[in-house]
Structure formats: C-alpha cells, structure tokens
Protein backbone atom coordinates (compact mmCIF):
# COMPACT_ATOMS: atom_id res chain seq x y z
CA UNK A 1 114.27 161.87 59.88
CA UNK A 2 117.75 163.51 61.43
CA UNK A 3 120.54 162.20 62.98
CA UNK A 4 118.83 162.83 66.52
CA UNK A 5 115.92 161.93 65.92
CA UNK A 6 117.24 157.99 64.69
CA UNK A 7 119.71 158.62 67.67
CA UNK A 8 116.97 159.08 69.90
CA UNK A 9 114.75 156.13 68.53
CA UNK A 10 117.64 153.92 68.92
CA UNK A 11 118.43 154.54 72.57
CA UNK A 12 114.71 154.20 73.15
CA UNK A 13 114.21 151.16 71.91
CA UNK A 14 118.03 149.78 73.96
CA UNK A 15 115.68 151.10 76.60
CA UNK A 16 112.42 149.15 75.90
CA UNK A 17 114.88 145.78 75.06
CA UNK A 18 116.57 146.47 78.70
CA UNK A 19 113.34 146.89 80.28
CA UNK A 20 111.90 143.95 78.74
CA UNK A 21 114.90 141.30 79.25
CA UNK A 22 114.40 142.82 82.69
CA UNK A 23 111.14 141.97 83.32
CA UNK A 24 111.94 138.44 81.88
CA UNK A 25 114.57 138.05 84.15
CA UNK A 26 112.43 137.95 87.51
CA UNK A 27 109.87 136.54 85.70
CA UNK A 28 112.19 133.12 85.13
CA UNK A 29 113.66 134.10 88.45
CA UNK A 30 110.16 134.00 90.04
CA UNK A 31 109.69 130.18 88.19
CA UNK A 32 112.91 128.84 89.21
CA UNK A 33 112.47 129.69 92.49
CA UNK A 34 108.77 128.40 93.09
CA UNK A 35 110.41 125.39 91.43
CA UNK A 36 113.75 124.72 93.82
CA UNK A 37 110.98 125.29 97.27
CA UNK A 38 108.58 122.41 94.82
CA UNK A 39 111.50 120.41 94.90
CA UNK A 40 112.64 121.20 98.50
CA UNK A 41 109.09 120.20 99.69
CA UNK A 42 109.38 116.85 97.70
CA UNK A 43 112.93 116.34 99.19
CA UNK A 44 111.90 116.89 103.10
CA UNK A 45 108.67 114.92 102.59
CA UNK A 46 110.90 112.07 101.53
CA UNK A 47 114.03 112.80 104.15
CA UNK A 48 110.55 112.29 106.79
CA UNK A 49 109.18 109.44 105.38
CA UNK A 50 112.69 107.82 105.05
CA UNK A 51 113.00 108.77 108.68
CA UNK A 52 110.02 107.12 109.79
CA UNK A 53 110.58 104.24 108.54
CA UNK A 54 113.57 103.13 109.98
CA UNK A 55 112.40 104.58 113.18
CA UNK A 56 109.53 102.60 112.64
CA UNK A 57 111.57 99.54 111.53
CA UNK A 58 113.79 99.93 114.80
CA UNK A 59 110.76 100.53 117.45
CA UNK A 60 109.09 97.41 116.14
CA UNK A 61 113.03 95.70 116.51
CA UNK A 62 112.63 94.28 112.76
CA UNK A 63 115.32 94.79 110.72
CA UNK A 64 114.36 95.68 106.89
CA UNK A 65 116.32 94.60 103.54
CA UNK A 66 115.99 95.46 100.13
CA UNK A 67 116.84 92.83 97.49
CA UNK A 68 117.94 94.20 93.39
CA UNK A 69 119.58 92.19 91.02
CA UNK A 70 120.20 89.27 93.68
CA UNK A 71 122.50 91.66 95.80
CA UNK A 72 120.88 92.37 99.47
CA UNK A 73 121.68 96.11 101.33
CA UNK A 74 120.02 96.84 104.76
CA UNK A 75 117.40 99.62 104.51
CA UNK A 76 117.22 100.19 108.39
CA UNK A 77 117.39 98.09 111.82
CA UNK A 78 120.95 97.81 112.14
CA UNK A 79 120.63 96.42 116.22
CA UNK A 80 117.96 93.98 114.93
CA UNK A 81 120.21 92.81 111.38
CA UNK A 82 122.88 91.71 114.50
CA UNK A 83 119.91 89.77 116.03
CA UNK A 84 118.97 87.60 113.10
CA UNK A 85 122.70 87.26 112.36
CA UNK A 86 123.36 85.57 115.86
CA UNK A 87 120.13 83.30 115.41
CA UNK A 88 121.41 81.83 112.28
CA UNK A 89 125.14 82.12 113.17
CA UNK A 90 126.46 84.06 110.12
CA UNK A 91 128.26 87.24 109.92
CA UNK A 92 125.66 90.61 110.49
CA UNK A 93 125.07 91.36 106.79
CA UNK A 94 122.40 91.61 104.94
CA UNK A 95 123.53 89.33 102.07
CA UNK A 96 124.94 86.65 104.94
CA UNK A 97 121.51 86.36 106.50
CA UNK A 98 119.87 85.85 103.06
CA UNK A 99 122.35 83.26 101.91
CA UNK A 100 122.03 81.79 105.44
CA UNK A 101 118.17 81.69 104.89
CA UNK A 102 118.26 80.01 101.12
CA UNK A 103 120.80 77.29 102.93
CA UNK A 104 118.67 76.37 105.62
CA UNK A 105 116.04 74.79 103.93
CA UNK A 106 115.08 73.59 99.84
CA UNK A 107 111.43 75.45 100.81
CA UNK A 108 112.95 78.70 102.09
CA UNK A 109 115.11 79.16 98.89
CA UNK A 110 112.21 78.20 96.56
CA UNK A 111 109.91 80.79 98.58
CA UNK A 112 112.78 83.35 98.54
CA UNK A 113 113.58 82.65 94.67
CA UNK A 114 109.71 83.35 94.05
CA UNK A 115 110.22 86.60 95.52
CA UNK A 116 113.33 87.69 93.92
CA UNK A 117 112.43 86.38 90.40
CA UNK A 118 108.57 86.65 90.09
CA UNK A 119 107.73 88.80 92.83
CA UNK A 120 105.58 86.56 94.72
CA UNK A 121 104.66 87.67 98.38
CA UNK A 122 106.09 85.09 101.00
CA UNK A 123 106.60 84.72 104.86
CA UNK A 124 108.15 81.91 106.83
CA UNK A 125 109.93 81.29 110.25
CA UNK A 126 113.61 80.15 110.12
CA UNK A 127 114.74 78.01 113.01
CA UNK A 128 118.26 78.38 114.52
CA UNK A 129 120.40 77.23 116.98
CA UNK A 130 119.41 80.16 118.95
CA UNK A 131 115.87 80.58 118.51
CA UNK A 132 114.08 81.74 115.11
CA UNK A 133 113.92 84.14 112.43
CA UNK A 134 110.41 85.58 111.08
CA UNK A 135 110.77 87.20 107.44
CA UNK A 136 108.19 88.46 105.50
CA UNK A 137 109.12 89.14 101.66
CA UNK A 138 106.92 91.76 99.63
CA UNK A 139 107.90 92.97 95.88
CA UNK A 140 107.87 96.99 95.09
CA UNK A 141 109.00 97.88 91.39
CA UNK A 142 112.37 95.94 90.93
CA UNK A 143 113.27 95.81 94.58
CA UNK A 144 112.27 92.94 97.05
CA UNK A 145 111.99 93.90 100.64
CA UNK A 146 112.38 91.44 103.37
CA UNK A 147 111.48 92.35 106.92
CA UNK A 148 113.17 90.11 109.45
CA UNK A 149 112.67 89.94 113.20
CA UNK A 150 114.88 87.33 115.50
CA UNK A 151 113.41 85.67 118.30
CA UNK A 152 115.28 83.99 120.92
CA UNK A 153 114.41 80.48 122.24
CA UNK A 154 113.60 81.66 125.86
CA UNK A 155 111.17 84.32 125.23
CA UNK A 156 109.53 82.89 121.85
CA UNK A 157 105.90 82.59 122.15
CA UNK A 158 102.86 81.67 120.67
CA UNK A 159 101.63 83.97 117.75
CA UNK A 160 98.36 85.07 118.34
CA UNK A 161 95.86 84.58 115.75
CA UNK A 162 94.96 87.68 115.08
CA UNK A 163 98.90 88.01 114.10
CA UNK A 164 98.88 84.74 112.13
CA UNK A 165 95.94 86.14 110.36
CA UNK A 166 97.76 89.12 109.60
CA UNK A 167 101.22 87.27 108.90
CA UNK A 168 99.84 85.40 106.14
CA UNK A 169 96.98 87.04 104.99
CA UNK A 170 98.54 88.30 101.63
CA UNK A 171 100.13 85.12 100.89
CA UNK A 172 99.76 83.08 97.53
CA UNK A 173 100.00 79.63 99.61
CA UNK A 174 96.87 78.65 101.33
CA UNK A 175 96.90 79.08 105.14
CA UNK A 176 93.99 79.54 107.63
CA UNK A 177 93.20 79.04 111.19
CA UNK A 178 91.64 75.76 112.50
CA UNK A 179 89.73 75.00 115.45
CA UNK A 180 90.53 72.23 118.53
CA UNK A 181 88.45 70.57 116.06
CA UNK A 182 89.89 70.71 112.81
CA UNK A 183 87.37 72.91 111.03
CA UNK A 184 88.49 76.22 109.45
CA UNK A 185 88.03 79.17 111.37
CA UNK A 186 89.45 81.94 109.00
CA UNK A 187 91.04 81.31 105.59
CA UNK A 188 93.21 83.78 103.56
CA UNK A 189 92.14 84.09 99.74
CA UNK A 190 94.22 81.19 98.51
CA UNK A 191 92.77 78.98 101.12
CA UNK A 192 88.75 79.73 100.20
CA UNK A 193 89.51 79.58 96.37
CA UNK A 194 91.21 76.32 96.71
CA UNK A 195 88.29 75.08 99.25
CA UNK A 196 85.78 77.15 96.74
CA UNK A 197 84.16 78.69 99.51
CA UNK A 198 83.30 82.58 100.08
CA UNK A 199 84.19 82.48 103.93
CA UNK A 200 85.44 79.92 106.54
CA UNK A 201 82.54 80.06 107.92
CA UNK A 202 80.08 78.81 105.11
CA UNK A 203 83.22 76.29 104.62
CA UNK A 204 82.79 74.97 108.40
CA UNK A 205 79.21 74.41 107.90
CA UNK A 206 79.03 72.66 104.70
CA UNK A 207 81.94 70.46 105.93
CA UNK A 208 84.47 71.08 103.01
CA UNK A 209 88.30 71.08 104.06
CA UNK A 210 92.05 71.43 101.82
CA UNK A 211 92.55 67.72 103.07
CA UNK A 212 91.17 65.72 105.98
CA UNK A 213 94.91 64.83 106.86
CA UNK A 214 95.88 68.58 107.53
CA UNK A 215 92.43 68.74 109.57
CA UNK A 216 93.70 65.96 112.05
CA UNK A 217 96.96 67.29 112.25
CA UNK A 218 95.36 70.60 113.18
CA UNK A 219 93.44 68.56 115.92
CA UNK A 220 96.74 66.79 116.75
CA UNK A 221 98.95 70.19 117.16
CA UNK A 222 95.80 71.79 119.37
CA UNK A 223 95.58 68.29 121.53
CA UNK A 224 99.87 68.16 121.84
CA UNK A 225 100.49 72.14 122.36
CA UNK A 226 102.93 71.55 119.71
CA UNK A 227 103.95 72.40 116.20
CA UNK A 228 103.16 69.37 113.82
CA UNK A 229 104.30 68.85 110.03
CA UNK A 230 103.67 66.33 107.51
CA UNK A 231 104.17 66.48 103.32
CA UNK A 232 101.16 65.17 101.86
CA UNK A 233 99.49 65.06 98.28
CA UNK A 234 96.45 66.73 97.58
CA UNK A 235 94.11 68.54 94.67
CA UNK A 236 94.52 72.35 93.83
CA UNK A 237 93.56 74.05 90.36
CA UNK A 238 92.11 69.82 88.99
CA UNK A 239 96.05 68.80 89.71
CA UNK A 240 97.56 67.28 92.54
CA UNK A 241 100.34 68.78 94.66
CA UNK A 242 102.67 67.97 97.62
CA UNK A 243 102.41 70.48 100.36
CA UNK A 244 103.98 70.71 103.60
CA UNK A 245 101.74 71.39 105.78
CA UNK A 246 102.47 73.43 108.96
CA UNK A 247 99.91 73.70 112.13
CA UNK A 248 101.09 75.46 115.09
CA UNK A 249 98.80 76.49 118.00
CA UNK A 250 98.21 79.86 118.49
CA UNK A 251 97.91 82.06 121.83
CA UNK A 252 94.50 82.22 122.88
CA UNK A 253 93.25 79.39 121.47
CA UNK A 254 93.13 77.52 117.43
CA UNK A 255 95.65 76.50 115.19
CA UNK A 256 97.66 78.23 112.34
CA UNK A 257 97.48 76.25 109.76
CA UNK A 258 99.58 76.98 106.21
CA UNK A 259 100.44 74.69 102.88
CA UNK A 260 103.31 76.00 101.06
CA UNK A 261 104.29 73.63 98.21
CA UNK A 262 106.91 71.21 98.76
CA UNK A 263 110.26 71.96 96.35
CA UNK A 264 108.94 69.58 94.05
CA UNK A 265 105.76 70.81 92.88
CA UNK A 266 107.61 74.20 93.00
CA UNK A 267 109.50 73.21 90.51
CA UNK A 268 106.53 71.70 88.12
CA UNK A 269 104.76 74.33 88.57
CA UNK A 270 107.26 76.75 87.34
CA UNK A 271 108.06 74.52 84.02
C-alpha cells in the first residue's frame, strides 16, 4: 500500500469517527432532552398539586402544619394559623400553637405525642378563651400533619353527624354516635371491635354497649343540649382502662360520642 493510499484510509476513517461521535451526539442530546421535559412534567405536576392544596387548605379556612423531628413549619393557611393563634392566645406560629395545644390539657399532649412519636391518627377540639380549636393529626413518612381550624364562640355550632362521623372515623380511640336513647347508631372500627360487633346496628339490637355509664351520659347530653364528660373505668382488649368519655349532641339530631384514654392508661399502655 502507498503513501496515499494509507493517507487516504486514514482521513476516511477521521471521517467515519466524526460521523459517528456525531450521530452519538444527538442521539444523547435526543435522551437528555426527553429527560429534562420528564422532569419538567414531574416538577409542574407537583408546583399544581402544591398549589391546590393550600388553595384548598385556605378555601376550607383550615390552616395546615407539618411536624419533623418535634419542630412544627406551616404548610399553608397563613389567615387561618392567625385564627387559631388568637383562640388560644399565643403568638401566630406554628410551633406556638402546638406548644399551646400540648399545655392545655395532659390528654391533648398524650394524643399529640402519639402522633409525633408512633404515628397514631388523632383529632380533638381545644377550648379557648375565644372559642375553640379543631385539629386533626395524620402521619405521612416521617412528617406529621396537623390540620387546624379556629372557631369563634359566637358562631360555633353543632357538628353534624355526618361530620362527626367523618371527624373521627379513622381514629384508634373508640367513638360512635348514640341515639336520644343511648343505643349506638354508627361506630368507627375501634368502637365495633371493642363492642365485638360487625355494625351498630346488629350492636343496637342485641343490646351490647362500651359501658352503660357512657350510654346514660349520651341520654343525659341529648336530654340537656349540652356537652357532658365523665372518666370512668371500663374493659377493652380482657384489661380495664380509664377513658374520658365525651358526648356532645350533634345538629340534626344524636349524640357524638368518643373514649380517648385518660393520661394514665396512656401511659400503661405504652410501658
């Protein structure tokens, strides 16, 4: 082979190499491109969903807090964070209202500390000076979100039950609804396994109850028109517990009946 000849295979293959590294080019080009608008996508649908909830959060005027490592931030609901801050008369901050909340009662912290620590669903109203607080505590991967709504004293009404139902549908404590006549009406999960019934309604026909005592201060809080409470003993899981029981008539008719544990058994429980 000549000189030209290896000349001329040389610059044919630079040619070939050029051509190729070319072509790889777009083709990475072509992948990192399809890539960034994957990634764009991804970014808007969150940027939309982040969007809708806080404008979610702010039609419904709840305010909405995320919990991590015992340090609260406010998601979203700035105008209704203010709210709650005036009910409990504490400085609008997220970490001011949940301090506020642990101090205002043993059963709020031990609910709250549930939450934070073992992830365990809870809702509760806190009572101020200027009305009340509701918060509702769920647990998502290693944040806790609390979703707070402030109710003055002048326009605080009766839940309905439909919202009670709702409100403490998903929680670990038994609740249910009781008729003017004690018997159970609807029952959350917690409620029928501790009752060991499928429904309230097999449960109101066969007679069986949490505890006769809650049943007549059901009957006493649909008779009054007025919230009644009362710690009392009674059997869950073969061992017995102190609850405080709660009943609180509800808009249209029945009574909202829950049982959290009292601090006590809380704290046997957890041992």
């Amino acid at each position: 082979m000549t000189s030209p000849d290896l000349i001329l295979a040389a610059a044919a293959g630079a040619v070939c190499l050029a051509i190729c590294a070319t072509l790889w080019a777009l083709a990475q080009r072509r992948r990192f491109e399809a890539r960034i608008d994957a990634l764009q996508a991804k970014l808007t649908a969150v940027e939309t969903g982040s969007m809708a909830a806080q404008a979610s959060a702010e039609a419904f005027d709840s305010a909405l807090v995320a919990v991590e490592d015992g340090q609260a931030r406010l998601v979203s609901g700035e105008d209704s964070l203010a709210a709650c801050a005036s009910v409990l008369n504490v400085g609008a901050e997220a970490q001011a209202i949940v301090d506020a909340l642990s101090r205002a009662d043993p059963d709020y912290a031990a609910r709250l500390k549930g939450l934070f620590e073992r992830g365990e669903p809870c809702a509760f109203e806190a009572r101020g000076a200027g009305g009340c607080v509701t918060v509702e505590g769920r647990a998502a991967g290693a944040l806790a979100w609390l979703r707070l709504a402030a109710s003055s004293a002048d326009d605080a009404g009766l839940p309905s039950a439909a919202r009670f139902a709702a409100f403490v549908d998903g929680l670990v404590e038994p609740a249910w609804i009781s008729g003017a006549d004690g018997g159970p009406m609807w029952g959350n999960a917690a409620y029928l396994q501790a009752i060991g019934a499928p429904d309230a309604a097999k449960a109101a026909r066969e007679g069986k109850s949490f505890d006769r005592a809650a049943d007549a201060l059901a009957i006493e809080a649909a008779t009054s028109g007025e919230r009644r409470e009362a710690v009392r003993w009674a059997p869950i899981q073969g061992r017995r517990r102190a609850f405080r029981f709660t009943a609180k008539p509800l808009e249209g008719g029945g009574v909202g009946c829950s049982a959290p544990m009292s601090p006590i058994s809380r704290k046997s429980a957890t041992r």
